[in-house]
Protein backbone atom coordinates (compact mmCIF):
# COMPACT_ATOMS: atom_id res chain seq x y z
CA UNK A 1 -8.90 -0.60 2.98
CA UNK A 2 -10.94 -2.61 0.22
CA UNK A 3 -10.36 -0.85 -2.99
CA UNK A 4 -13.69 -0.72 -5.35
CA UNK A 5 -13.42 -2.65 -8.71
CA UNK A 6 -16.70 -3.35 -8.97
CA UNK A 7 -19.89 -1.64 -10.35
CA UNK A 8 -21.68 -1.66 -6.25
CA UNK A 9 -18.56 0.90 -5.17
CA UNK A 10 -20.43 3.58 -7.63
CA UNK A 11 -23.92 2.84 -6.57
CA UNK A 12 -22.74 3.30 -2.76
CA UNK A 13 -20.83 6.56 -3.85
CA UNK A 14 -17.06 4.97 -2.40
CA UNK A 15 -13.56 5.09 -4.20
CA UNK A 16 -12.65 2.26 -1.48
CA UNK A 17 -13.68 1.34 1.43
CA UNK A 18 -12.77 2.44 4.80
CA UNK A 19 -13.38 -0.05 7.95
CA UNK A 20 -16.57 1.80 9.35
CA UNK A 21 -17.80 2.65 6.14
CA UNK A 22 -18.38 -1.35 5.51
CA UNK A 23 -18.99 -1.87 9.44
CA UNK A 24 -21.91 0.35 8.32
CA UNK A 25 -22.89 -0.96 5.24
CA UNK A 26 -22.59 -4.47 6.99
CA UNK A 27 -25.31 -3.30 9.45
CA UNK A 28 -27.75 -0.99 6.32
CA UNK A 29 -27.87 -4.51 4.70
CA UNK A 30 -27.73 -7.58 7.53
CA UNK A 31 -28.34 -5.56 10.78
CA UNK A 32 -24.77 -7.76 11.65
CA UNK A 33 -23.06 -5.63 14.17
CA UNK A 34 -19.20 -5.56 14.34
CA UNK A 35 -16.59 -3.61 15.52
CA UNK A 36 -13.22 -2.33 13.74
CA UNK A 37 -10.74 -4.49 15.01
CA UNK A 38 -12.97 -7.57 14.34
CA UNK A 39 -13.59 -6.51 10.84
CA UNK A 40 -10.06 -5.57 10.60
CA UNK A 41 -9.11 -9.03 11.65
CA UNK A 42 -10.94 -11.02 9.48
CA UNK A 43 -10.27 -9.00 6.04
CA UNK A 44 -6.40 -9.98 6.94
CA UNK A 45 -7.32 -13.55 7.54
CA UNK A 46 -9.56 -13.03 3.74
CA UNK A 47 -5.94 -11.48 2.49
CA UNK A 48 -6.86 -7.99 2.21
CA UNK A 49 -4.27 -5.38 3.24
CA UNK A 50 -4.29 -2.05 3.96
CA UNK A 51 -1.85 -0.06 0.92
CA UNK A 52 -0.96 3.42 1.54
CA UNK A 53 0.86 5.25 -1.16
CA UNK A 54 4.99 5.67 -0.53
CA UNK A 55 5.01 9.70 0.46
CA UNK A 56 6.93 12.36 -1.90
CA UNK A 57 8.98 15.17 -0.34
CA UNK A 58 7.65 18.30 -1.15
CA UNK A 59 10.45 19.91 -2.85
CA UNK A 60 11.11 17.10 -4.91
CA UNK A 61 12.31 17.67 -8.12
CA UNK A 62 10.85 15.41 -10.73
CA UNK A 63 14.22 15.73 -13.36
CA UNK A 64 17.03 15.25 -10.79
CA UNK A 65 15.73 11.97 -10.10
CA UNK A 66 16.78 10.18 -13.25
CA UNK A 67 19.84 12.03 -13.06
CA UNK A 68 20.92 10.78 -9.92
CA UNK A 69 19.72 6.81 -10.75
CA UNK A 70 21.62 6.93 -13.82
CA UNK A 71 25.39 8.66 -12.36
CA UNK A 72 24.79 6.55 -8.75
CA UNK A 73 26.26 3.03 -9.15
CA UNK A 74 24.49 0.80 -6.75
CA UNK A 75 26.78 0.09 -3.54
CA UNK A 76 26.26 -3.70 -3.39
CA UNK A 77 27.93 -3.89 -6.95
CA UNK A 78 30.94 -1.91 -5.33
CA UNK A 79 31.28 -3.82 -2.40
CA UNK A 80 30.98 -7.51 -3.81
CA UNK A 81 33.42 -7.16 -6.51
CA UNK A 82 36.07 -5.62 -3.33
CA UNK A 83 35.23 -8.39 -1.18
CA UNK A 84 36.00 -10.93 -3.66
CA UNK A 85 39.39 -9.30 -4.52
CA UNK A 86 40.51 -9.64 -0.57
CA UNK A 87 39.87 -12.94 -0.57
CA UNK A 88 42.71 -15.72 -1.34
């Protein structure tokens, strides 16, 4: 949830932080007991987010991708100039 950038993410042993994981270090270090959702709640209301990584097909292939950006015009270029042309 709470990616590390700082040197305490290395002293606890973390790459980030997931919700229990600081629910737990919350309560090693202020005996302050909270649940998930709570915790959840107010790292939103701090502006934290939750990022996941956008997932890769498996049999992607890494050369036909450039390919296919650079021979693909993109359809709203198509469509705008056509519209404009049935216009009067």
């Amino acid at each position: 949830m709470v990616r590390c950038r700082s040197h305490n993410c290395a002293a606890h042993g973390v790459v980030r932080w997931r919700l229990i994981d600081l629910a737990q270090w919350l309560w090693d270090e202020f005996a302050i007991t909270i649940s998930k959702q709570t915790l959840r709640r107010e790292l939103r209301a701090l502006g934290y987010r939750k990022l996941s990584a956008r997932p890769r097909h498996h049999a992607q292939d890494a050369e036909a991708i450039p390919a296919f950006k650079k021979t693909s015009p993109p359809s709203w270029r198509r469509s705008g100039r056509a519209s404009r042309a049935a216009r009067p």
